[in-house]
N, C-alpha and C. Protein backbone atom coordinates (compact mmCIF):
# COMPACT_ATOMS: atom_id res chain seq x y z
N UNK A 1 -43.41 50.00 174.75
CA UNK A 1 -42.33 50.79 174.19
C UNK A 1 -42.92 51.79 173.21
N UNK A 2 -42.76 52.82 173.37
CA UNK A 2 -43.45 54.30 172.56
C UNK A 2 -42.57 54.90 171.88
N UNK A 3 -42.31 55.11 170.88
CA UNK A 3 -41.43 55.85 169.62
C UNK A 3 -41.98 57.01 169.00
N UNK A 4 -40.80 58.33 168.98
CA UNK A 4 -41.41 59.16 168.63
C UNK A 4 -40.16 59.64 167.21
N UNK A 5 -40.95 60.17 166.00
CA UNK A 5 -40.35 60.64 165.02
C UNK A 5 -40.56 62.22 164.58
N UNK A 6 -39.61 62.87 164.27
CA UNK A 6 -39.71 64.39 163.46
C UNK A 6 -40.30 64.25 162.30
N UNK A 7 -41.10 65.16 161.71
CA UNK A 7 -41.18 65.38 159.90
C UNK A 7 -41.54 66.41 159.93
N UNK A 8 -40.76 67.02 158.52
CA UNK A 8 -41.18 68.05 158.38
C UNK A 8 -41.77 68.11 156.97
N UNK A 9 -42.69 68.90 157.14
CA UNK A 9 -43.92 69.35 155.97
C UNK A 9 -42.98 69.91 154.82
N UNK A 10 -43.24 69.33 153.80
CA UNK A 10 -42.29 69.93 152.48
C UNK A 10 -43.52 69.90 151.66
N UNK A 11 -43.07 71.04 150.52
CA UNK A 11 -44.02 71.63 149.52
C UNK A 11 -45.26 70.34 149.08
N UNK A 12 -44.59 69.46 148.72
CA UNK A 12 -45.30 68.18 147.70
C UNK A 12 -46.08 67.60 148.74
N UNK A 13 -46.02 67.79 149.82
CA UNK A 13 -46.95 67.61 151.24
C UNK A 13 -48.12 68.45 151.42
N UNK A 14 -48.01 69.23 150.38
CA UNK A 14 -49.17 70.59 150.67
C UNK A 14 -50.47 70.26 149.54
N UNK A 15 -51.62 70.26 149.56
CA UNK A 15 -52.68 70.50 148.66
C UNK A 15 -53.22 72.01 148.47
N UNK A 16 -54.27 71.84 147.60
CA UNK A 16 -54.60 73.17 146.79
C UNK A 16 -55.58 73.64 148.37
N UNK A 17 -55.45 73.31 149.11
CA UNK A 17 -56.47 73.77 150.62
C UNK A 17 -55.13 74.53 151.63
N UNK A 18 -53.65 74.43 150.84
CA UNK A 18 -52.53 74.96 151.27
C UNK A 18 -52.23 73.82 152.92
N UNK A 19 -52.66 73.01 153.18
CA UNK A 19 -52.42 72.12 154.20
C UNK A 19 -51.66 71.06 153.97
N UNK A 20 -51.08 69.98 155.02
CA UNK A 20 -51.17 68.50 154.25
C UNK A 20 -52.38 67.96 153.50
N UNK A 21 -52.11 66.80 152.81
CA UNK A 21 -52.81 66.50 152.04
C UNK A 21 -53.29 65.18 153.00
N UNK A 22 -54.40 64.94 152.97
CA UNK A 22 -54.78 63.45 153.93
C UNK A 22 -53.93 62.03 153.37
N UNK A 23 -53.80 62.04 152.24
CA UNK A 23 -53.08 60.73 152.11
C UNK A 23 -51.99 60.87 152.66
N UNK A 24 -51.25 61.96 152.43
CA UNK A 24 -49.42 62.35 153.10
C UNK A 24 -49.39 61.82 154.55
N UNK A 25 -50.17 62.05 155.26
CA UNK A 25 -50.42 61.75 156.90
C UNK A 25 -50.00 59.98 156.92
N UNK A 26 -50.79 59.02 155.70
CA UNK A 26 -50.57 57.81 155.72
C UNK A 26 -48.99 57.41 155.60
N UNK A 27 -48.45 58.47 154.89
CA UNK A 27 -46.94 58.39 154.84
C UNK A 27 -46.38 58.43 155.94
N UNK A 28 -46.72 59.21 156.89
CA UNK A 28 -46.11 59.73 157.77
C UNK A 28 -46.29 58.54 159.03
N UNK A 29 -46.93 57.99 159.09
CA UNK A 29 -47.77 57.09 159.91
C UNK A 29 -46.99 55.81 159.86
N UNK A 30 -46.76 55.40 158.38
CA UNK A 30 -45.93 54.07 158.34
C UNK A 30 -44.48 54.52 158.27
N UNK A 31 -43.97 55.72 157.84
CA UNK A 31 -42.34 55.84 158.55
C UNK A 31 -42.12 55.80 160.12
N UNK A 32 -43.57 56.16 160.74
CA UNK A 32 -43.23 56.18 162.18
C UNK A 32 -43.22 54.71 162.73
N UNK A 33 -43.93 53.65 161.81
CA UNK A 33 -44.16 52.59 162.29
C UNK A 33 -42.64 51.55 161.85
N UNK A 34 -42.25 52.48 160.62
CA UNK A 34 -40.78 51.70 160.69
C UNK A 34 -39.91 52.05 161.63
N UNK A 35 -39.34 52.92 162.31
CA UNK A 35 -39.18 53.42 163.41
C UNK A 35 -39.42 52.89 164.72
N UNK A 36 -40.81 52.03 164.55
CA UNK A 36 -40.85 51.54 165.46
C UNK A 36 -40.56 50.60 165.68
N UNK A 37 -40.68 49.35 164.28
CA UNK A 37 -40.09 48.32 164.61
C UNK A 37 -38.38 48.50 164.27
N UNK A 38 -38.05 49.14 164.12
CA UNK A 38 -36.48 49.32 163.94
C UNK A 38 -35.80 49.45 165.60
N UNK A 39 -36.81 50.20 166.23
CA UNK A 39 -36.42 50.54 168.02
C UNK A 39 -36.67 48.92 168.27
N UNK A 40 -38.21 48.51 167.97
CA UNK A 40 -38.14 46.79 168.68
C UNK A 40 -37.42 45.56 168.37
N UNK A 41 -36.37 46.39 167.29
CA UNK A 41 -35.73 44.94 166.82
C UNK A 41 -35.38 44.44 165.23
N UNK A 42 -36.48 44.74 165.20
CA UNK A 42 -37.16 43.54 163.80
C UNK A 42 -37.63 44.65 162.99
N UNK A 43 -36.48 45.43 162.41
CA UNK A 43 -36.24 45.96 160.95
C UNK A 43 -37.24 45.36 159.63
N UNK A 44 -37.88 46.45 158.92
CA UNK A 44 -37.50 46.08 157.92
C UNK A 44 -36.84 44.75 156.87
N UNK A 45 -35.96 45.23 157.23
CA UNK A 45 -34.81 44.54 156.34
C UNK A 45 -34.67 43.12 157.29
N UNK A 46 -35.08 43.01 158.48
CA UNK A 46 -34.49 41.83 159.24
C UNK A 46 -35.64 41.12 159.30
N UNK A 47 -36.91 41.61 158.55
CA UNK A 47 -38.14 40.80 158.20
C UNK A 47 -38.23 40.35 157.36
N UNK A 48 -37.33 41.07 155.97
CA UNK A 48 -37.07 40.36 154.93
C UNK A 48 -36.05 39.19 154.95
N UNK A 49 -35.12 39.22 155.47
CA UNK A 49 -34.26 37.53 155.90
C UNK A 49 -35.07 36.64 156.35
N UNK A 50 -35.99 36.96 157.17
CA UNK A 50 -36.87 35.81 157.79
C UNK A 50 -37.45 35.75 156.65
N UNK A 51 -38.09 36.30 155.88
CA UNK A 51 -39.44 36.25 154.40
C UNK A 51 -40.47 36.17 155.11
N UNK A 52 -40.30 37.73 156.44
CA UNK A 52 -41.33 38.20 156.68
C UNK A 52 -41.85 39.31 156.29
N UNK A 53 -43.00 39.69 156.58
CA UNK A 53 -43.51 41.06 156.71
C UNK A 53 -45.12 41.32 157.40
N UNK A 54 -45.31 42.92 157.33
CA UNK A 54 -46.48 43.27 157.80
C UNK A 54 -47.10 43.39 157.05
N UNK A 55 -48.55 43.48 157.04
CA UNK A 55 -49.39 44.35 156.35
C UNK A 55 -50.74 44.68 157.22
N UNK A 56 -51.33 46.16 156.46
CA UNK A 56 -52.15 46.68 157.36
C UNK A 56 -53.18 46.43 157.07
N UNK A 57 -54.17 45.33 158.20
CA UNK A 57 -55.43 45.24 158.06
C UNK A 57 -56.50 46.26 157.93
N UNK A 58 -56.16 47.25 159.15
CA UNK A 58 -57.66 48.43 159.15
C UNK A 58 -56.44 49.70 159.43
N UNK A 59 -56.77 50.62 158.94
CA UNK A 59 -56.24 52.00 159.19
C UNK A 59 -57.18 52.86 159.69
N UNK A 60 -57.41 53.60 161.06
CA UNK A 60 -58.34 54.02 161.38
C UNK A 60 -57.74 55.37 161.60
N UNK A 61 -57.78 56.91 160.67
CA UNK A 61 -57.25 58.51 160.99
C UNK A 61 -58.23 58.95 161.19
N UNK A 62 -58.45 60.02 162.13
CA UNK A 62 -59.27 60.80 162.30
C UNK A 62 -57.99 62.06 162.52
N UNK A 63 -58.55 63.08 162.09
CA UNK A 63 -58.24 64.36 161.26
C UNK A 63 -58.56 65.65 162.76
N UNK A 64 -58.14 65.54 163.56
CA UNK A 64 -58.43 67.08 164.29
C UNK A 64 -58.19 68.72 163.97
N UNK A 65 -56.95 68.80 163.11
CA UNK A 65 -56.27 69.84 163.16
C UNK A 65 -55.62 69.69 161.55
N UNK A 66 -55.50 70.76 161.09
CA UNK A 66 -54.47 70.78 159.95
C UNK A 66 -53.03 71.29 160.08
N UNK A 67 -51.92 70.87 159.29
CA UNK A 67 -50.65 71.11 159.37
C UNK A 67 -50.58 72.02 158.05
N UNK A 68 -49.01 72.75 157.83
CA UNK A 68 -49.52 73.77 157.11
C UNK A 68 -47.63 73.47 156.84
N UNK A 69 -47.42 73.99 155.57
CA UNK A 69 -45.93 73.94 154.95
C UNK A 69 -44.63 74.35 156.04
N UNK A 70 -43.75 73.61 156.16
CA UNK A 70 -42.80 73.97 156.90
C UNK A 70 -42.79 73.58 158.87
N UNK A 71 -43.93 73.05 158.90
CA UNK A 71 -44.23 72.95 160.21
C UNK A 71 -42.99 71.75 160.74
N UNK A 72 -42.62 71.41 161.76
CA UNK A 72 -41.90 70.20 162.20
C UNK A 72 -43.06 69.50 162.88
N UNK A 73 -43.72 68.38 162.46
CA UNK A 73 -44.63 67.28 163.21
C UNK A 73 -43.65 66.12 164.14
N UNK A 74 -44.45 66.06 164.94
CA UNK A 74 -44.11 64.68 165.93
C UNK A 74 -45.13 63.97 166.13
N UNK A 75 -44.10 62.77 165.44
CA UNK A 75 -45.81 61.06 164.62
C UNK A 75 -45.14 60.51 166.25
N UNK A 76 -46.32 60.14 166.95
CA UNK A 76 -45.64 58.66 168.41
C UNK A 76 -46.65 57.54 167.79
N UNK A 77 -45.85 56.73 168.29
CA UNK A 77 -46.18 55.17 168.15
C UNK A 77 -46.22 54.77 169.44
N UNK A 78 -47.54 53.88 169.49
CA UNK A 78 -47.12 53.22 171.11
C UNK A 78 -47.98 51.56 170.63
N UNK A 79 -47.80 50.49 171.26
CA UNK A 79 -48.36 49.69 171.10
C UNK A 79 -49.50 49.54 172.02
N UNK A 80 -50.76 48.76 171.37
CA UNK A 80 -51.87 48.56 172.01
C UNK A 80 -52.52 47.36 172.34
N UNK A 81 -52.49 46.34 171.48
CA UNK A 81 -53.40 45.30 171.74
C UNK A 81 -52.12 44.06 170.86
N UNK A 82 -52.10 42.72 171.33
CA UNK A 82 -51.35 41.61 170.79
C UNK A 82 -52.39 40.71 170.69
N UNK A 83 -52.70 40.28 169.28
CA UNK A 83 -53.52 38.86 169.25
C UNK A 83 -52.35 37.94 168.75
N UNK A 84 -53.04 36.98 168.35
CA UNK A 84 -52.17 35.66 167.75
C UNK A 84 -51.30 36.29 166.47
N UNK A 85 -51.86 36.89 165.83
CA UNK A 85 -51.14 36.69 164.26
C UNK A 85 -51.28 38.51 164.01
N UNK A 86 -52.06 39.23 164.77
CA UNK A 86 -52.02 40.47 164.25
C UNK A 86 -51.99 41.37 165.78
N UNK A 87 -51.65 42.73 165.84
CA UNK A 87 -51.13 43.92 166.60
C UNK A 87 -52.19 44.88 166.23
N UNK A 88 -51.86 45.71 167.13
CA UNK A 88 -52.87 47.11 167.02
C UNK A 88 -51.75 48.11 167.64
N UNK A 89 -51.42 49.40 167.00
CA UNK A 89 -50.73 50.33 167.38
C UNK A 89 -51.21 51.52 167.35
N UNK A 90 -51.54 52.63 168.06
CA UNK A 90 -51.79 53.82 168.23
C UNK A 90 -50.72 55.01 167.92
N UNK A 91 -50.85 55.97 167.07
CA UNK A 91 -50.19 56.66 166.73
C UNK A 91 -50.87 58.25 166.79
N UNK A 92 -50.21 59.24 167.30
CA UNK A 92 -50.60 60.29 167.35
C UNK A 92 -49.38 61.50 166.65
N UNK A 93 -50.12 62.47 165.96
CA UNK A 93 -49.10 63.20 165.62
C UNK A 93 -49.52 64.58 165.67
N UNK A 94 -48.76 65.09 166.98
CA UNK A 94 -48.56 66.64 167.20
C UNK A 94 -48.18 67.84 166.45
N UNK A 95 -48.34 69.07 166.47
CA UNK A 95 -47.96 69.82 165.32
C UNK A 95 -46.76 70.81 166.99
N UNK A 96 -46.34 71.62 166.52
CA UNK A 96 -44.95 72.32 167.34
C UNK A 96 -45.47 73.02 168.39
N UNK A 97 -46.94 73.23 168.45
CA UNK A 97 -47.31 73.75 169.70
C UNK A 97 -48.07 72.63 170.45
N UNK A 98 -47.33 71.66 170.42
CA UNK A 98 -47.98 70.09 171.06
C UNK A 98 -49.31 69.91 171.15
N UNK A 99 -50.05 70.21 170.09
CA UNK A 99 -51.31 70.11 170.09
C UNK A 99 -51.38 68.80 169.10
N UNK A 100 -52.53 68.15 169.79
CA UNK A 100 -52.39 66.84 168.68
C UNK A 100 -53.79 67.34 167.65
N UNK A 101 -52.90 66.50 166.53
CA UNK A 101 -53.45 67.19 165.19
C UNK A 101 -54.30 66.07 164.12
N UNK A 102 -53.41 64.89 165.01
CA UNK A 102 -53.88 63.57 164.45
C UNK A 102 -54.45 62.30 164.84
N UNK A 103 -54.84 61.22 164.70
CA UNK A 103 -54.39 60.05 165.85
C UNK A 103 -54.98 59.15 164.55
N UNK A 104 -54.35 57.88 165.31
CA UNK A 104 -54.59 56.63 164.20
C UNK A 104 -54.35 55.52 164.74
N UNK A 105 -55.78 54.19 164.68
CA UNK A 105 -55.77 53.18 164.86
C UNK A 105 -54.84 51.67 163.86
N UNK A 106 -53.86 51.80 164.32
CA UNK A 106 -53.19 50.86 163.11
C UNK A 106 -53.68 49.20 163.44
N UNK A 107 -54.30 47.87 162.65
CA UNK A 107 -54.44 47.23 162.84
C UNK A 107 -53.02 46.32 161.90
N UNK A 108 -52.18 45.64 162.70
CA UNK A 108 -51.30 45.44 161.56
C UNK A 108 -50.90 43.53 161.40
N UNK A 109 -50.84 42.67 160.51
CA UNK A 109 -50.89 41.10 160.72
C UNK A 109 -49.32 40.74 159.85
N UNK A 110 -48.85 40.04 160.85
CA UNK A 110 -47.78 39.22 160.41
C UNK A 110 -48.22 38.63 159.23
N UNK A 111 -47.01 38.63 158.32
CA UNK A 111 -47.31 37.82 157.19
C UNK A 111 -45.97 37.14 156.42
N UNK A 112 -46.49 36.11 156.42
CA UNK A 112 -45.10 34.99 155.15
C UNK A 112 -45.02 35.92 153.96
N UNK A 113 -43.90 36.29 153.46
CA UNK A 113 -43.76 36.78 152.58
C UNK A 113 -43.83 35.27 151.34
N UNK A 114 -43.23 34.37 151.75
CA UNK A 114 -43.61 33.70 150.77
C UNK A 114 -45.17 33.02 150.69
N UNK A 115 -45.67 32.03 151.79
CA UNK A 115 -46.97 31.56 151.54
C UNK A 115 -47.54 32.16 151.33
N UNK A 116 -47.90 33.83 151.74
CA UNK A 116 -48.83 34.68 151.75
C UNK A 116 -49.83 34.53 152.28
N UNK A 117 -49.69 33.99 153.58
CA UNK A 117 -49.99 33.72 155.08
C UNK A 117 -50.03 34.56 155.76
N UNK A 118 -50.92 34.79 156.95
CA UNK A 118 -50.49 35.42 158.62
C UNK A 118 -49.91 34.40 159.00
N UNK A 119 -49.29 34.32 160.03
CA UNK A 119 -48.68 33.68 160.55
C UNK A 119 -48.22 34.28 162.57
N UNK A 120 -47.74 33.59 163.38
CA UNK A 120 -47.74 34.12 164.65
C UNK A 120 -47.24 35.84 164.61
N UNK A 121 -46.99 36.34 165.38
CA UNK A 121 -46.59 37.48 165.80
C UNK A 121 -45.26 36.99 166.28
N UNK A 122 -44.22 37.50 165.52
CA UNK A 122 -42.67 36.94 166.12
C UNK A 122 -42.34 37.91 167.47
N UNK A 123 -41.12 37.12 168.00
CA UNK A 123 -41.05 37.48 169.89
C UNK A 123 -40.68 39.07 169.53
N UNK A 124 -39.68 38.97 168.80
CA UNK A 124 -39.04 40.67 168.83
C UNK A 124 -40.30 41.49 168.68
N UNK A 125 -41.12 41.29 168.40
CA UNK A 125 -42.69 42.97 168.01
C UNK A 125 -43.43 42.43 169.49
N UNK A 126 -44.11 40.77 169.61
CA UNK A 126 -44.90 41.11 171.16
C UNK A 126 -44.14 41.15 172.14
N UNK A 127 -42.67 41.24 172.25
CA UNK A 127 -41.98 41.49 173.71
C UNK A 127 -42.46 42.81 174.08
N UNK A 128 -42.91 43.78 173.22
CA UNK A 128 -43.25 45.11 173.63
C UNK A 128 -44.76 45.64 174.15
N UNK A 129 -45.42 44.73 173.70
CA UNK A 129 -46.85 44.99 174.20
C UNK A 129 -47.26 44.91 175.39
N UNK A 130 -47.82 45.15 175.94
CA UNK A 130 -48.79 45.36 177.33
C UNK A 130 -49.39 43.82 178.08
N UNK A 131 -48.82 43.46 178.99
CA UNK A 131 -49.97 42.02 178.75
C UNK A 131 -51.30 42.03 179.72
């Protein structure tokens, strides 16, 4: 299941190089990933009732292209790899002449919000993966 989101580049998105700024991209990356689990199910908010959540083991961006103020970007999410307790998601983000500008290895692990544990990968996130 592949999810795709709009953003658009606003001023406080821009550095003194007049581009995005590389951390902003990380922003952009985990709204697309809420997005994604919001399409698979398992919100946010419906991870917090369980006293679950994610967190990101490895973040892997590599930088092709720069974005520039006002542009409309398109972040996709697609899923890649299911282990026991942690996911891998691929994310790419295009600039308006569909050129990809970005891409990113997300490594991401279930976690107890209370033990502060990994814990399995719940059904609603691996029903979507590849087997």
């Amino acid at each position: 299941m592949n999810t795709e989101i709009k953003v658009i580049v606003k001023q406080e998105d821009i550095d003194e190089l007049n581009h995005v700024n590389n951390k902003v991209y990380v922003d952009y990356l985990e709204k697309a990933r809420g997005d994604w689990y919001d399409y698979a199910g398992f919100s946010f908010d419906k991870m917090r009732e369980r006293n679950l959540g994610t967190v990101v083991l490895k973040l892997n961006i590599t930088f092709l292209q720069e974005a520039t103020l006002g542009e409309v970007l398109t972040v996709k999410t697609a899923p890649v790899r299911l282990g026991r307790t942690s996911f891998d998601l691929k994310q790419k983000i295009y600039n308006e002449r569909d050129e990809k500008i970005t891409e990113a290895h997300v490594v991401s692990v279930m976690f107890d919000r209370q033990n502060r544990r990994s814990v399995p990968v719940v059904k609603e996130i691996a029903r979507h993966f590849p087997s």
